[in-house]
PDB file of N, CA and C in Angstrom:
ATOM      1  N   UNK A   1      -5.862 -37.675 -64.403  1.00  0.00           N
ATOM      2  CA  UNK A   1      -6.000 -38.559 -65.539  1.00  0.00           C
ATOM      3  C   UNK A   1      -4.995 -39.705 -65.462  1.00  0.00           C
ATOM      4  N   UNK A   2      -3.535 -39.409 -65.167  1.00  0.00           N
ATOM      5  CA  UNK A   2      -2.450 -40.316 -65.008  1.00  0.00           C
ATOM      6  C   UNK A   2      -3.043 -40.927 -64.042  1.00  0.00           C
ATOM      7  N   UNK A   3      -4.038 -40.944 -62.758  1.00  0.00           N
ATOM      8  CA  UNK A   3      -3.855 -42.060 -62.019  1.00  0.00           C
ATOM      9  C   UNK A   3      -4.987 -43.201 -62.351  1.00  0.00           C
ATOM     10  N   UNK A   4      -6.600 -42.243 -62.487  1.00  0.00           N
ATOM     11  CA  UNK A   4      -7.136 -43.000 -63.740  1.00  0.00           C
ATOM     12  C   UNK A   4      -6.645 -44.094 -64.309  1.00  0.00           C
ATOM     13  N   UNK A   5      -5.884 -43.627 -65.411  1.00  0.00           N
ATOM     14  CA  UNK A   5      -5.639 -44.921 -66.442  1.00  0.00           C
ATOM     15  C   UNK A   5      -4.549 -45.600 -65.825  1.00  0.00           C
ATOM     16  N   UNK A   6      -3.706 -45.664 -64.827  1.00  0.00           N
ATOM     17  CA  UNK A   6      -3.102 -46.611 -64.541  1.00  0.00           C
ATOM     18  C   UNK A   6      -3.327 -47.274 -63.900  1.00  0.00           C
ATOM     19  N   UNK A   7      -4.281 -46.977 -62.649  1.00  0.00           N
ATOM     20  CA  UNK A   7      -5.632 -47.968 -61.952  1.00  0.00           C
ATOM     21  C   UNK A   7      -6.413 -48.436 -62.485  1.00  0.00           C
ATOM     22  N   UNK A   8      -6.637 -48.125 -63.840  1.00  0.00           N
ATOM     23  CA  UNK A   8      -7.591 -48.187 -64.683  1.00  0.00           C
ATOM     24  C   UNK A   8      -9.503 -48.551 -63.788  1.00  0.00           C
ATOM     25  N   UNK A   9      -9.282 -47.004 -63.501  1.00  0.00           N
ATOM     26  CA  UNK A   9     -10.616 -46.406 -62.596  1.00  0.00           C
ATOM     27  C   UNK A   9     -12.018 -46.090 -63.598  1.00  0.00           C
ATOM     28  N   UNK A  10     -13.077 -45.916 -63.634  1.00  0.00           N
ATOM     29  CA  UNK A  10     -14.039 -45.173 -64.051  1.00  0.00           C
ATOM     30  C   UNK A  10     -13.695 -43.896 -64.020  1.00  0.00           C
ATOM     31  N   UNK A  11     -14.390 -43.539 -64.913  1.00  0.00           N
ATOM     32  CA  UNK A  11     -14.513 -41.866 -64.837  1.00  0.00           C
ATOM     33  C   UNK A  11     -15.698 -41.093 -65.176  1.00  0.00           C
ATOM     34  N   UNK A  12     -16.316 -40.548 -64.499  1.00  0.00           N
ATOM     35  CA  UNK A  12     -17.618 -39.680 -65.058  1.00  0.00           C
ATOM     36  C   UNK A  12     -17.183 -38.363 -65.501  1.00  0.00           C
ATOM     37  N   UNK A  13     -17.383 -38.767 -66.725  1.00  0.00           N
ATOM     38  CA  UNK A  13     -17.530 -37.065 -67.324  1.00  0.00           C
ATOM     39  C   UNK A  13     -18.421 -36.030 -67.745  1.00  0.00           C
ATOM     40  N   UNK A  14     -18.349 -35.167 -67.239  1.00  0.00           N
ATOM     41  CA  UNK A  14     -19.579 -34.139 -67.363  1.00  0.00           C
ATOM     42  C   UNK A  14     -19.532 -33.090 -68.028  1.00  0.00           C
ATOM     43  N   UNK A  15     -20.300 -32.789 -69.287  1.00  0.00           N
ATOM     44  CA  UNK A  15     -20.162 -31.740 -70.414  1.00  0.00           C
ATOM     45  C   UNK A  15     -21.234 -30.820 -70.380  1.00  0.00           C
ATOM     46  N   UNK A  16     -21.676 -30.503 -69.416  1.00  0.00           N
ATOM     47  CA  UNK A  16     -22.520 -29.526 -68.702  1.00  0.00           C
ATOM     48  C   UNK A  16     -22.918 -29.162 -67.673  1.00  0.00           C
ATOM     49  N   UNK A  17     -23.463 -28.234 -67.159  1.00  0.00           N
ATOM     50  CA  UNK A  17     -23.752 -27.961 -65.625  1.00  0.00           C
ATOM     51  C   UNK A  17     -24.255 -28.588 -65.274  1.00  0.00           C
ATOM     52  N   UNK A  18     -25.509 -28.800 -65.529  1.00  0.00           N
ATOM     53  CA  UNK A  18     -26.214 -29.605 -65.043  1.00  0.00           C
ATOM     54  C   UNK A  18     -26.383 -31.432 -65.011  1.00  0.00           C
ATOM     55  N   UNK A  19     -25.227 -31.457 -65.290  1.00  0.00           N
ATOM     56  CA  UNK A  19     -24.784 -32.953 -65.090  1.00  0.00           C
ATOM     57  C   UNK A  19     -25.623 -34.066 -66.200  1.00  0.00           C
ATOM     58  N   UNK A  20     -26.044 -33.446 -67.024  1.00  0.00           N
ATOM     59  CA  UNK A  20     -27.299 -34.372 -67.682  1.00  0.00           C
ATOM     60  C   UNK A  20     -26.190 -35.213 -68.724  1.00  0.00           C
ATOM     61  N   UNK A  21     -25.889 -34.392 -69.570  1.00  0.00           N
ATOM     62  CA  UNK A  21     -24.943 -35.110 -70.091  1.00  0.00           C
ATOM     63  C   UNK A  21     -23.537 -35.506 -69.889  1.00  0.00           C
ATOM     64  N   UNK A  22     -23.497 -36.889 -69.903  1.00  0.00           N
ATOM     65  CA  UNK A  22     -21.753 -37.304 -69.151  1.00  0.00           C
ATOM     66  C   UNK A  22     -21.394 -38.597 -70.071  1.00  0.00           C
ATOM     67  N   UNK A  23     -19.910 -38.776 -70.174  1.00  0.00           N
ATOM     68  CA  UNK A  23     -19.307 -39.829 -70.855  1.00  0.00           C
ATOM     69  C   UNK A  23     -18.664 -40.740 -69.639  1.00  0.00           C
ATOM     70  N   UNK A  24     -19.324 -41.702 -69.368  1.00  0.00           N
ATOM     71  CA  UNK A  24     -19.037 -43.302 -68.427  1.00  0.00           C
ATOM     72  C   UNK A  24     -17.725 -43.566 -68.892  1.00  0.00           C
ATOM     73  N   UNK A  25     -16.759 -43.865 -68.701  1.00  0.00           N
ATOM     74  CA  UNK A  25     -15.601 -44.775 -68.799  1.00  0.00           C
ATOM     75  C   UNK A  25     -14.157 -44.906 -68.202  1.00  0.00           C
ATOM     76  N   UNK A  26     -13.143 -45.710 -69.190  1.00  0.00           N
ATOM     77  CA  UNK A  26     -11.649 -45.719 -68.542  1.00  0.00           C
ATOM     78  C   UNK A  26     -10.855 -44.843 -69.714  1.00  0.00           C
ATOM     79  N   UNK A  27     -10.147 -44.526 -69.259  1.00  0.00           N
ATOM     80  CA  UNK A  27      -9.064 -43.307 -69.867  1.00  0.00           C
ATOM     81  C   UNK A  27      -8.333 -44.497 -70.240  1.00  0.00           C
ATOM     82  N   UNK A  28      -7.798 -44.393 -71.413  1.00  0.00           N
ATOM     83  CA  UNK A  28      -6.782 -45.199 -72.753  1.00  0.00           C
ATOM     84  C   UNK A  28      -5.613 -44.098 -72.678  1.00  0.00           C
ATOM     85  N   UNK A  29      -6.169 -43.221 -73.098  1.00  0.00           N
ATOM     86  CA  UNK A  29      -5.002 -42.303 -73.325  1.00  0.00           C
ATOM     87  C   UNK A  29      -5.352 -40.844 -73.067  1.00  0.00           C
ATOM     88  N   UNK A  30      -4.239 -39.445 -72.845  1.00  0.00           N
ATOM     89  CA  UNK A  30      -4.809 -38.623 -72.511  1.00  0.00           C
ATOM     90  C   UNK A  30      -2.935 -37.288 -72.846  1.00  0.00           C
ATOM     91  N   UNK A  31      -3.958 -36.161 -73.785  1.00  0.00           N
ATOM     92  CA  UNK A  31      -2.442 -35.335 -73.815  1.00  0.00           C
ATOM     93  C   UNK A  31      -3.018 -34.000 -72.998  1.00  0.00           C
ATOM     94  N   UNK A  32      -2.684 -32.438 -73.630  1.00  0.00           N
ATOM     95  CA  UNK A  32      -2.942 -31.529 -73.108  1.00  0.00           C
ATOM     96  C   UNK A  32      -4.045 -30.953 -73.375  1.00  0.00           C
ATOM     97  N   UNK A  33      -4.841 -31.538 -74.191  1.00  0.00           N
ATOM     98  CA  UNK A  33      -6.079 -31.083 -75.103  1.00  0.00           C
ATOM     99  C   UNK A  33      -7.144 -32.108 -75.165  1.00  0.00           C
ATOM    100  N   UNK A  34      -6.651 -33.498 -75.223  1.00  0.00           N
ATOM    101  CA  UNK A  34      -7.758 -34.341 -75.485  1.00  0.00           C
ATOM    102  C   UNK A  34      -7.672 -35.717 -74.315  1.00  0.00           C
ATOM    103  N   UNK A  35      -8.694 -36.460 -74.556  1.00  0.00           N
ATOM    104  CA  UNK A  35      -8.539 -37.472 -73.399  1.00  0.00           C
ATOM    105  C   UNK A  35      -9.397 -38.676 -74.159  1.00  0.00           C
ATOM    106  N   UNK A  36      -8.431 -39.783 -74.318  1.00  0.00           N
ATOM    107  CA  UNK A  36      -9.437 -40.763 -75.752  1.00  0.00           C
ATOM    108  C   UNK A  36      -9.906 -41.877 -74.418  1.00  0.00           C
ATOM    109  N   UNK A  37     -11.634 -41.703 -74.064  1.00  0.00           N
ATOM    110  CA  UNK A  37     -12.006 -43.154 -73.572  1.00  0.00           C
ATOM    111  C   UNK A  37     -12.840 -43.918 -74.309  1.00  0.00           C
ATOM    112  N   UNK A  38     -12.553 -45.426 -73.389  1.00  0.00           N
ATOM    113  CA  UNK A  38     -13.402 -46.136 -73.682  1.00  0.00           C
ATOM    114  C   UNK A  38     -14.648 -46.269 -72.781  1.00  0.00           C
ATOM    115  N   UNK A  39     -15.623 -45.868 -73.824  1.00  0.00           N
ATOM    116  CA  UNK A  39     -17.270 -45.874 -73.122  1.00  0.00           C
ATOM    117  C   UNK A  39     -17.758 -47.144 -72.005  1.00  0.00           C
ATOM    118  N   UNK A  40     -18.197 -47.242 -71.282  1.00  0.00           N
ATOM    119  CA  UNK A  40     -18.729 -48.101 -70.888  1.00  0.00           C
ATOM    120  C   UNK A  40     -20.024 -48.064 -70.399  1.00  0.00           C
ATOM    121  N   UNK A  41     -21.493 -48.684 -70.688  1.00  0.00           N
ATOM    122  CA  UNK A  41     -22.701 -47.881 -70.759  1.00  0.00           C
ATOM    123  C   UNK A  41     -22.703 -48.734 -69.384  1.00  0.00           C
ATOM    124  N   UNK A  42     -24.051 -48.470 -68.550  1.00  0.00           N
ATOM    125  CA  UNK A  42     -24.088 -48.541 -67.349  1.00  0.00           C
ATOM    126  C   UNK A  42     -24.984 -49.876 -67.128  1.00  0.00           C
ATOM    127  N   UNK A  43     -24.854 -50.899 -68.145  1.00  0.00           N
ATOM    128  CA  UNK A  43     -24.689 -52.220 -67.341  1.00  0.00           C
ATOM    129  C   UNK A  43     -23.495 -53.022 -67.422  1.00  0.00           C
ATOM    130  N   UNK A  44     -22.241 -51.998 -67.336  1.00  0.00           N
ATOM    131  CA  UNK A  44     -21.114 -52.214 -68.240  1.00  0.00           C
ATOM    132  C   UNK A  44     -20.452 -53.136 -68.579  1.00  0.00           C
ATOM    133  N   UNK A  45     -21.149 -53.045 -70.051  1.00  0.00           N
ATOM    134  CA  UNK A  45     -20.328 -53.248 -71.262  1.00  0.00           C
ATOM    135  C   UNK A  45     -19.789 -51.929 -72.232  1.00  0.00           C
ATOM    136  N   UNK A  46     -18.764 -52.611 -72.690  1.00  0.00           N
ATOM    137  CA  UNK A  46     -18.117 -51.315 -73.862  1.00  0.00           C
ATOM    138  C   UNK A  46     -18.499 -51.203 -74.837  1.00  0.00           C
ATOM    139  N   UNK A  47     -18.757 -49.965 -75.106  1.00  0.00           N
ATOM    140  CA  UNK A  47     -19.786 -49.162 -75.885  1.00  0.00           C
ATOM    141  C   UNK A  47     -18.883 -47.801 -76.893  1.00  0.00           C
ATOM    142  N   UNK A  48     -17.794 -48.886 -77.427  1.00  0.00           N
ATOM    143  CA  UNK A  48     -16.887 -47.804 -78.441  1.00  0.00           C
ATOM    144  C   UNK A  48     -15.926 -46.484 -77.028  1.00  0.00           C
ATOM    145  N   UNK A  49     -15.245 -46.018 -78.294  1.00  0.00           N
ATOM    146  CA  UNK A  49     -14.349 -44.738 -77.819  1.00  0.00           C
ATOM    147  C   UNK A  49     -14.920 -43.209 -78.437  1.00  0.00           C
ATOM    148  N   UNK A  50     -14.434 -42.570 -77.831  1.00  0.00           N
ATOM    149  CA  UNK A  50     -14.751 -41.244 -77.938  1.00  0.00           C
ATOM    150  C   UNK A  50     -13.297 -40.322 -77.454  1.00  0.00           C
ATOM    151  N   UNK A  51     -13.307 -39.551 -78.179  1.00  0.00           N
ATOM    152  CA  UNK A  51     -12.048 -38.092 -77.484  1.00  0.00           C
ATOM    153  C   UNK A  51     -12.776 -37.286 -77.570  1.00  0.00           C
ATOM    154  N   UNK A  52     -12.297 -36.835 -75.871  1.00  0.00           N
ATOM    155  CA  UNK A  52     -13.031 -35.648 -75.166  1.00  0.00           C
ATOM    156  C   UNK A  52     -12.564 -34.307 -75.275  1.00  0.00           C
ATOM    157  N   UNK A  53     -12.564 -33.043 -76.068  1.00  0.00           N
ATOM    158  CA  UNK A  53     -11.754 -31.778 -75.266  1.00  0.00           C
ATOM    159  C   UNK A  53     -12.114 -31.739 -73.968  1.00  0.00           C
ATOM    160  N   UNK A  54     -10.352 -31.422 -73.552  1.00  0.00           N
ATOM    161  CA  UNK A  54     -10.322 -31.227 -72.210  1.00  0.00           C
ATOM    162  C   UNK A  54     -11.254 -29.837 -71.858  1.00  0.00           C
ATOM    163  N   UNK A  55     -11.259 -28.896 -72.317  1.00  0.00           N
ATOM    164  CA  UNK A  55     -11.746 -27.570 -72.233  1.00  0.00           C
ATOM    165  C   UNK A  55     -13.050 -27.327 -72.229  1.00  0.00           C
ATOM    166  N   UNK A  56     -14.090 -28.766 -72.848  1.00  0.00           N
ATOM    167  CA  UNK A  56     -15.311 -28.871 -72.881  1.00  0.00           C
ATOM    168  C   UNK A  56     -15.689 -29.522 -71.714  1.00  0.00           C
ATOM    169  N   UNK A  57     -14.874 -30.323 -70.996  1.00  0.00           N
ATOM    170  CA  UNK A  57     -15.256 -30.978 -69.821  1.00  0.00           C
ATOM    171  C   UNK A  57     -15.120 -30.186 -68.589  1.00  0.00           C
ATOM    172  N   UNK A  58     -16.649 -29.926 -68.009  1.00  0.00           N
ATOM    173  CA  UNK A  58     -17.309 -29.084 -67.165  1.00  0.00           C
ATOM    174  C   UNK A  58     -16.705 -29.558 -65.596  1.00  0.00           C
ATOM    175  N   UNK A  59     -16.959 -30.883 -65.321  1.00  0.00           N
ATOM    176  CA  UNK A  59     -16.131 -31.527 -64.112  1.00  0.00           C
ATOM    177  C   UNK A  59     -16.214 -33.035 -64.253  1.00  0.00           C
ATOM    178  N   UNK A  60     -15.540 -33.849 -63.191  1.00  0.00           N
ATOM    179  CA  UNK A  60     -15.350 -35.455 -63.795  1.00  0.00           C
ATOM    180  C   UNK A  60     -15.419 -35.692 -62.212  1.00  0.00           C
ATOM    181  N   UNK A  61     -15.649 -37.064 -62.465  1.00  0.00           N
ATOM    182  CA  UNK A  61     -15.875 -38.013 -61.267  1.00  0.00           C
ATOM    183  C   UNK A  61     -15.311 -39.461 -61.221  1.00  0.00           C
ATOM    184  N   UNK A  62     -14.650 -39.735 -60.501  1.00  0.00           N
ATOM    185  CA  UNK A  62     -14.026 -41.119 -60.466  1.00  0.00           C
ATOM    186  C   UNK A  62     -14.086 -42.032 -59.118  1.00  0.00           C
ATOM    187  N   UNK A  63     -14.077 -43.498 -59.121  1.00  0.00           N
ATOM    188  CA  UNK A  63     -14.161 -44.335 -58.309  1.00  0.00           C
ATOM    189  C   UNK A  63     -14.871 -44.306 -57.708  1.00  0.00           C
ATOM    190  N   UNK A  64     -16.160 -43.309 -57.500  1.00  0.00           N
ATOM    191  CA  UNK A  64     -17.178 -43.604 -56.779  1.00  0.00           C
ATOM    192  C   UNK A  64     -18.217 -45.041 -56.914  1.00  0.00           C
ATOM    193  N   UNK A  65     -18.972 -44.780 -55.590  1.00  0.00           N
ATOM    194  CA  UNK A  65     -19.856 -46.034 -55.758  1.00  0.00           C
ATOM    195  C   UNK A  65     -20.044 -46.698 -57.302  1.00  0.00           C
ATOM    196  N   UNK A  66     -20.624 -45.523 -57.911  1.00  0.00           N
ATOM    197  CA  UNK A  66     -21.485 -45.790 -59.155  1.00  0.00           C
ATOM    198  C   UNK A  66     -20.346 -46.359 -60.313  1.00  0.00           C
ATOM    199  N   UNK A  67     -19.260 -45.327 -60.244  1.00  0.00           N
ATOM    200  CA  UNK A  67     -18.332 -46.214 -61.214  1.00  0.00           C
ATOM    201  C   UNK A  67     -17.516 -47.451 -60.546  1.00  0.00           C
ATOM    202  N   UNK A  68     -17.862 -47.897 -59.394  1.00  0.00           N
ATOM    203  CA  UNK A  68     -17.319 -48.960 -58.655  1.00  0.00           C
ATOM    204  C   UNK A  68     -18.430 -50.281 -59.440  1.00  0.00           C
ATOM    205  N   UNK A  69     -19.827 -50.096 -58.868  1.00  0.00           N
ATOM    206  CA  UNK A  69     -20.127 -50.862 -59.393  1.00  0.00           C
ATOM    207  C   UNK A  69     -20.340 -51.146 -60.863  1.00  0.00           C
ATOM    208  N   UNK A  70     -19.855 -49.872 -61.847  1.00  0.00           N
ATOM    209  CA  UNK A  70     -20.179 -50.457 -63.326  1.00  0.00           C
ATOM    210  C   UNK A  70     -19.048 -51.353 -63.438  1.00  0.00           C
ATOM    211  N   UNK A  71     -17.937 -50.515 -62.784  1.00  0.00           N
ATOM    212  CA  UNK A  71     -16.631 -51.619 -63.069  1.00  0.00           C
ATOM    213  C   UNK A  71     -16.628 -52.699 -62.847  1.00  0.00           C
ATOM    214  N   UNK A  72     -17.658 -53.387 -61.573  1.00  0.00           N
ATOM    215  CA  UNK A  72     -17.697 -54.725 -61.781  1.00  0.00           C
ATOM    216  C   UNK A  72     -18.486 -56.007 -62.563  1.00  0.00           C
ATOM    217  N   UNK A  73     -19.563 -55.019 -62.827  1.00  0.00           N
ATOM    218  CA  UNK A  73     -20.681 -55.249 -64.038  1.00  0.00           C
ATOM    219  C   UNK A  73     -19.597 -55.309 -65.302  1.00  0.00           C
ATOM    220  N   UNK A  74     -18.690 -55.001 -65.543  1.00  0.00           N
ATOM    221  CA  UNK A  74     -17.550 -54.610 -66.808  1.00  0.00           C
ATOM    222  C   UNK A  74     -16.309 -55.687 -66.845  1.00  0.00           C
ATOM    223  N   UNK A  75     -15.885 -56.086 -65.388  1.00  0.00           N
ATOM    224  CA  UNK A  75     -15.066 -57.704 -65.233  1.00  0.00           C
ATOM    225  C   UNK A  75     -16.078 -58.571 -65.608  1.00  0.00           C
ATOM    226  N   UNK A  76     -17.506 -58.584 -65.406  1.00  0.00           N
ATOM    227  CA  UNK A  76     -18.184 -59.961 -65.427  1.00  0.00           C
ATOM    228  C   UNK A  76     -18.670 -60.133 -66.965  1.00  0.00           C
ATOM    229  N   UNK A  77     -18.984 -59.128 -67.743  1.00  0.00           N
ATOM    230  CA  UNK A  77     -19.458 -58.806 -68.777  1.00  0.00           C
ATOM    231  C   UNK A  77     -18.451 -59.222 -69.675  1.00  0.00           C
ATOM    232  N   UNK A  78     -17.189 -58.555 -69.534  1.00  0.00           N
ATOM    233  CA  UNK A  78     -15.906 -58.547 -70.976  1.00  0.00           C
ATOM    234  C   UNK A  78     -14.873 -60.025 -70.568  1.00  0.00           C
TER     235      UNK A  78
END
């Protein structure tokens, strides 16, 4: 999470096995329990905040292709 938000990377988050449901974004902030991002929908633009339990989040994904290119869809956009 610390390297996340100080690269300020994408992050895919995934709140189930089966990957269906996930929260797109950059980590703002993050303690031992919760993790507050900002959404970014996938022609990215920002799309509000949300806090995540950590304990509900199944697995996460960062800097890949996919959050590579929202991130740049997200410089051109904001």
């Amino acid at each position: 999470m610390r390297y996340a938000k100080e690269q300020r990377l994408l992050v895919s988050f995934y709140m189930d096995e089966d990957r269906r449901y996930s929260i797109l974004g950059s980590v703002l902030d993050f303690s031992k329990n919760f993790v507050k991002v900002q959404k970014i929908n996938t022609d990215g633009f920002e799309d509000g905040f949300v806090y995540l339990d950590i304990q509900k989040v199944i697995s996460c994904r960062c800097d890949t292709a996919k959050e590579q290119d929202i991130l740049l869809l997200n410089h051109v956009n904001c």
